[in-house]
C-alpha atoms as a PDB file:
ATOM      1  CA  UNK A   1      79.917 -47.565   0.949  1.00  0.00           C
ATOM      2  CA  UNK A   2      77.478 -45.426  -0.672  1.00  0.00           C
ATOM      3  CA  UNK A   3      77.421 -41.959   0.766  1.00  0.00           C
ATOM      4  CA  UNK A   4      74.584 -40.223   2.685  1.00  0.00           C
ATOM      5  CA  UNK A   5      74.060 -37.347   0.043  1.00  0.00           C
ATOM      6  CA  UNK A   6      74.079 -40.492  -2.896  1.00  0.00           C
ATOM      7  CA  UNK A   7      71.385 -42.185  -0.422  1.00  0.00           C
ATOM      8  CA  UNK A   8      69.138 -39.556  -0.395  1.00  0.00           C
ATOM      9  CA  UNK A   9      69.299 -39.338  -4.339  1.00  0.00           C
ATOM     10  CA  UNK A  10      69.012 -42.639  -4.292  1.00  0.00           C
ATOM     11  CA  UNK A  11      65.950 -42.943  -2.325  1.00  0.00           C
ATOM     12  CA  UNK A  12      64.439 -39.927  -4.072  1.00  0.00           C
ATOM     13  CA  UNK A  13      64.787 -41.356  -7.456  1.00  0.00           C
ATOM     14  CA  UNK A  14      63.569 -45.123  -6.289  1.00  0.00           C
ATOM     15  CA  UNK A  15      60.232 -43.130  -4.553  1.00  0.00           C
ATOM     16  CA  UNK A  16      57.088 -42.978  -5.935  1.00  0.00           C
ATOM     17  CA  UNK A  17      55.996 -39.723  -7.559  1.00  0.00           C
ATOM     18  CA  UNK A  18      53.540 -38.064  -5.671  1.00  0.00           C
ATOM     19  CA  UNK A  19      52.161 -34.019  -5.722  1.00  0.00           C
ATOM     20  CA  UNK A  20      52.420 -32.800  -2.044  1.00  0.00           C
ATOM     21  CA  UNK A  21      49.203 -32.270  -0.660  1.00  0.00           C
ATOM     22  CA  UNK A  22      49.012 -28.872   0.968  1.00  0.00           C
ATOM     23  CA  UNK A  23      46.508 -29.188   3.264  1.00  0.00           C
ATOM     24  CA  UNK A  24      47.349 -25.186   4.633  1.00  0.00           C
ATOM     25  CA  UNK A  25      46.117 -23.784   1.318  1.00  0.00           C
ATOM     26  CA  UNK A  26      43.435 -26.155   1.229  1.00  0.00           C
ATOM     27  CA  UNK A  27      42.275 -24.846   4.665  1.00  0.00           C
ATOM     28  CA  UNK A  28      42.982 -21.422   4.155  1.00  0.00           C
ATOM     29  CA  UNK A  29      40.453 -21.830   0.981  1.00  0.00           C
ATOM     30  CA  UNK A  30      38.012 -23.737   2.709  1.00  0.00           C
ATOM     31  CA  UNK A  31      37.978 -20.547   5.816  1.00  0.00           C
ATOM     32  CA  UNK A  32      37.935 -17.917   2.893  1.00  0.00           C
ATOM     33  CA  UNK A  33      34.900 -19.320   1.256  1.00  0.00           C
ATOM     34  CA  UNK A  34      32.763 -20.170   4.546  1.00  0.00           C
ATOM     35  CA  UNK A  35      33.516 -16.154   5.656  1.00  0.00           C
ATOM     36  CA  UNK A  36      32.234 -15.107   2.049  1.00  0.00           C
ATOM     37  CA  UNK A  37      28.958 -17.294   2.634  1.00  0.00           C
ATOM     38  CA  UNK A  38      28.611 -16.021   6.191  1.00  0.00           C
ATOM     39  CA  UNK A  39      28.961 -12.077   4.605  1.00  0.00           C
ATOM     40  CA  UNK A  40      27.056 -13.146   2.026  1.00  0.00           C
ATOM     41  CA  UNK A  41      23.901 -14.024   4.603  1.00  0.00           C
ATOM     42  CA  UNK A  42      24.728 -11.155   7.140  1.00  0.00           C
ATOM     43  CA  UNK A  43      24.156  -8.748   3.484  1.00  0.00           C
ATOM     44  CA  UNK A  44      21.015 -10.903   2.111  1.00  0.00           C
ATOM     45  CA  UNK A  45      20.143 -10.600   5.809  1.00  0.00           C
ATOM     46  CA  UNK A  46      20.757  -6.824   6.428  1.00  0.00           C
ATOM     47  CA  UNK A  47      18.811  -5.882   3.113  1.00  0.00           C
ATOM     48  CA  UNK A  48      15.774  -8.223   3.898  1.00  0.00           C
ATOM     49  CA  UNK A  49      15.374  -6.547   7.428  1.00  0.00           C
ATOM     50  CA  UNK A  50      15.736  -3.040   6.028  1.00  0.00           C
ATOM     51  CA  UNK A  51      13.019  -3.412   2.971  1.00  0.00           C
ATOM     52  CA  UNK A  52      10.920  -5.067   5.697  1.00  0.00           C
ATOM     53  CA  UNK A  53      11.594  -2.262   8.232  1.00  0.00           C
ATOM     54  CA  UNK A  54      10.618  -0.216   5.073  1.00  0.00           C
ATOM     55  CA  UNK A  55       7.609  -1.571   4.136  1.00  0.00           C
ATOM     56  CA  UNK A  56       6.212  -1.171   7.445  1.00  0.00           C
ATOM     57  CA  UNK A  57       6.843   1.837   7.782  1.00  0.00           C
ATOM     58  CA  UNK A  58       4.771   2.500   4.248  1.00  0.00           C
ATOM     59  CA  UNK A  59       2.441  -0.053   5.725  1.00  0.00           C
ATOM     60  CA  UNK A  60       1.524   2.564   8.820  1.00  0.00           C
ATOM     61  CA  UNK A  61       1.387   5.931   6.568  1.00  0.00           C
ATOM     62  CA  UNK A  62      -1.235   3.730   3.836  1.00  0.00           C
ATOM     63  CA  UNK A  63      -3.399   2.631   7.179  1.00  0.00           C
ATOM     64  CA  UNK A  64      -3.188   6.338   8.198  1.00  0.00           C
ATOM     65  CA  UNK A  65      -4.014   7.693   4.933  1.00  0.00           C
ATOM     66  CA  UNK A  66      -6.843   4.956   4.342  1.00  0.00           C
ATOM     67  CA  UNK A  67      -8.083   6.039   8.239  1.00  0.00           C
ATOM     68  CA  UNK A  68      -8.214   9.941   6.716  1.00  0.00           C
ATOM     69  CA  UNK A  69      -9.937   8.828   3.501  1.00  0.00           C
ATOM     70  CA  UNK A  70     -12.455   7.074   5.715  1.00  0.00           C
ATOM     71  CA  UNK A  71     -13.262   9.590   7.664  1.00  0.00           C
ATOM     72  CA  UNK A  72     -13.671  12.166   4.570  1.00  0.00           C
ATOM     73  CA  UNK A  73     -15.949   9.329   3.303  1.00  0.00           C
ATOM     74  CA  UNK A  74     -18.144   9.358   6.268  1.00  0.00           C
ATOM     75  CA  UNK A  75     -18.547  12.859   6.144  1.00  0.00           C
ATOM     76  CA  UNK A  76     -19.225  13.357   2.465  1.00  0.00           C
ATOM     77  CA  UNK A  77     -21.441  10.251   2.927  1.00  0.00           C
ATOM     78  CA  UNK A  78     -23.587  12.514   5.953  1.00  0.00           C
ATOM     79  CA  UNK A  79     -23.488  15.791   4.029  1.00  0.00           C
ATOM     80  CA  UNK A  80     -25.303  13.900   1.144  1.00  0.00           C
ATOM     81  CA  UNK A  81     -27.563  12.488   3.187  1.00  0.00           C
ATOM     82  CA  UNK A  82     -28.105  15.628   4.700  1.00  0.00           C
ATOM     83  CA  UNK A  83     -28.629  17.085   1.076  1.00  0.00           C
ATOM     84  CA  UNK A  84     -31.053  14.593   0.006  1.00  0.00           C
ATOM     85  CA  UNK A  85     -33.208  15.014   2.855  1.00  0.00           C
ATOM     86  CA  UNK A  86     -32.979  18.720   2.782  1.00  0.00           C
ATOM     87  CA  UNK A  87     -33.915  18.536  -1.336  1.00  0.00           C
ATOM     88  CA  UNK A  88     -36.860  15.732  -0.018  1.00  0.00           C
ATOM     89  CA  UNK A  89     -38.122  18.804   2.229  1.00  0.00           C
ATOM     90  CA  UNK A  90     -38.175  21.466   0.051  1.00  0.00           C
ATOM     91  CA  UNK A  91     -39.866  19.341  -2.637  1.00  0.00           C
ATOM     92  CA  UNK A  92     -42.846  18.972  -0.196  1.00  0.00           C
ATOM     93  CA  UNK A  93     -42.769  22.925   0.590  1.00  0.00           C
ATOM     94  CA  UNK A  94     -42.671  23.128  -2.982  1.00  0.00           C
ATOM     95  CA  UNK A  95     -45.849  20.939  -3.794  1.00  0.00           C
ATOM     96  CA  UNK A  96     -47.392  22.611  -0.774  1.00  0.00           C
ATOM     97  CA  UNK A  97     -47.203  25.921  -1.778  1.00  0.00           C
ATOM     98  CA  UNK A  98     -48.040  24.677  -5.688  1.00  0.00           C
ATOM     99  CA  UNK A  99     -51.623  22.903  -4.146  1.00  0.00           C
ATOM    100  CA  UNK A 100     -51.927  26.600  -1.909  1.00  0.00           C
ATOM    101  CA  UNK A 101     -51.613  28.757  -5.239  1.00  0.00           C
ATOM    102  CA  UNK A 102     -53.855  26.788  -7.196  1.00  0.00           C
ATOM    103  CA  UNK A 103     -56.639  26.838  -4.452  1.00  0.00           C
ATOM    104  CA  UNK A 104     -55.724  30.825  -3.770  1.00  0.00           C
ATOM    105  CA  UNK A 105     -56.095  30.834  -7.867  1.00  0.00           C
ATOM    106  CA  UNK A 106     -59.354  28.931  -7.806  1.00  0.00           C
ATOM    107  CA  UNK A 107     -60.802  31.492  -5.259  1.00  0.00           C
ATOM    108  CA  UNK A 108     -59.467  34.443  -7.145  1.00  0.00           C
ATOM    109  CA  UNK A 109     -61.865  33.207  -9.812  1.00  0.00           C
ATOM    110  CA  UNK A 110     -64.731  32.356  -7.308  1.00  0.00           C
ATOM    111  CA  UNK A 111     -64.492  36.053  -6.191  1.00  0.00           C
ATOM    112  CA  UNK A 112     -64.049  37.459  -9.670  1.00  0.00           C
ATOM    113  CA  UNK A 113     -66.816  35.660 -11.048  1.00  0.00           C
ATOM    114  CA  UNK A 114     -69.799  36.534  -7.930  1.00  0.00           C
ATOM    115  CA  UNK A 115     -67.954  40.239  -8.395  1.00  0.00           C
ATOM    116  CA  UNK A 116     -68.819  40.347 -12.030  1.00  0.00           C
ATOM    117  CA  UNK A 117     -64.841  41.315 -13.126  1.00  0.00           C
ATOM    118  CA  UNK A 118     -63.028  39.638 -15.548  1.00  0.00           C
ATOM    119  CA  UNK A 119     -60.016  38.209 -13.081  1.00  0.00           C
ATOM    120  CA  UNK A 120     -56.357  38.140 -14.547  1.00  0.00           C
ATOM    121  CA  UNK A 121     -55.320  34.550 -14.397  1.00  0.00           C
ATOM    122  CA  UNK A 122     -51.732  33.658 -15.004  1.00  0.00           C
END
C-alpha cells in the first residue's frame, strides 16, 4: 500500500499544470486603478471649477471696467457736443460782429467823405 505522502506526489505529478489564479491581486489591482480614475476626476474636476470660479470673477471686473469706460464715453461724447455747439455759436458771433464792422467801416467812409477828410481805413 502506497503511502499518503507518495499519494500526494503521486497525484501532484499525474495533475495537470496549471498557474494559480490569484484573484486577491487581481482585485486589489482592479480597486487601485478605479481609486486613481476617481482622483483623477475629483483633480480634472477641482481645477475645472476653480479656472471657472476664476474666470468669473475676471468676467465681473471686465463688465465693471467696460461699465466705467462707458460712462467716460458718454461724457467725453457730451463735452464734445457741448464743444461743437459752443464753437457753432461763436462762429455766428464771429460773422456777426465781421457784417457789424464792415457796415460801422462803410459809415466811417460815408461820414468821412460828406466831412471832406480823408478817413483811415484798415
Amino acid at each position: 500500500m502506497p503511502s499518503a505522502n507518495g499519494t500526494r506526489t503521486l497525484k501532484l505529478a499525474s495533475a495537470r499544470l496549471e498557474f494559480r489564479s490569484d484573484r486577491r491581486l487581481t482585485e486589489a489591482l482592479h480597486i487601485a486603478a478605479v481609486a486613481a480614475l476617481i482622483f483623477l476626476f475629483i483633480m480634472i474636476g477641482q481645477r475645472l471649477y476653480v479656472d471657472s470660479h476664476a474666470s468669473g470673477a475676471e468676467l465681473r471686473e471686465l463688465k465693471q471696467q467696460n461699465a466705467a469706460l462707458r460712462t467716460d464715453l458718454s461724457r467725453a461724447l457730451i463735452e464734445l457736443e457741448l464743444e461743437r455747439s459752443t464753437r457753432a455759436a461763436l462762429a455766428r458771433q464771429v460773422a456777426e460782429l465781421n457784417e457789424e464792422t464792415n457796415e460801422l467801416e462803410s459809415r466811417l467812409e460815408f461820414f468821412n467823405a460828406q466831412s471832406g477828410r480823408p478817413g483811415k481805413v484798415r
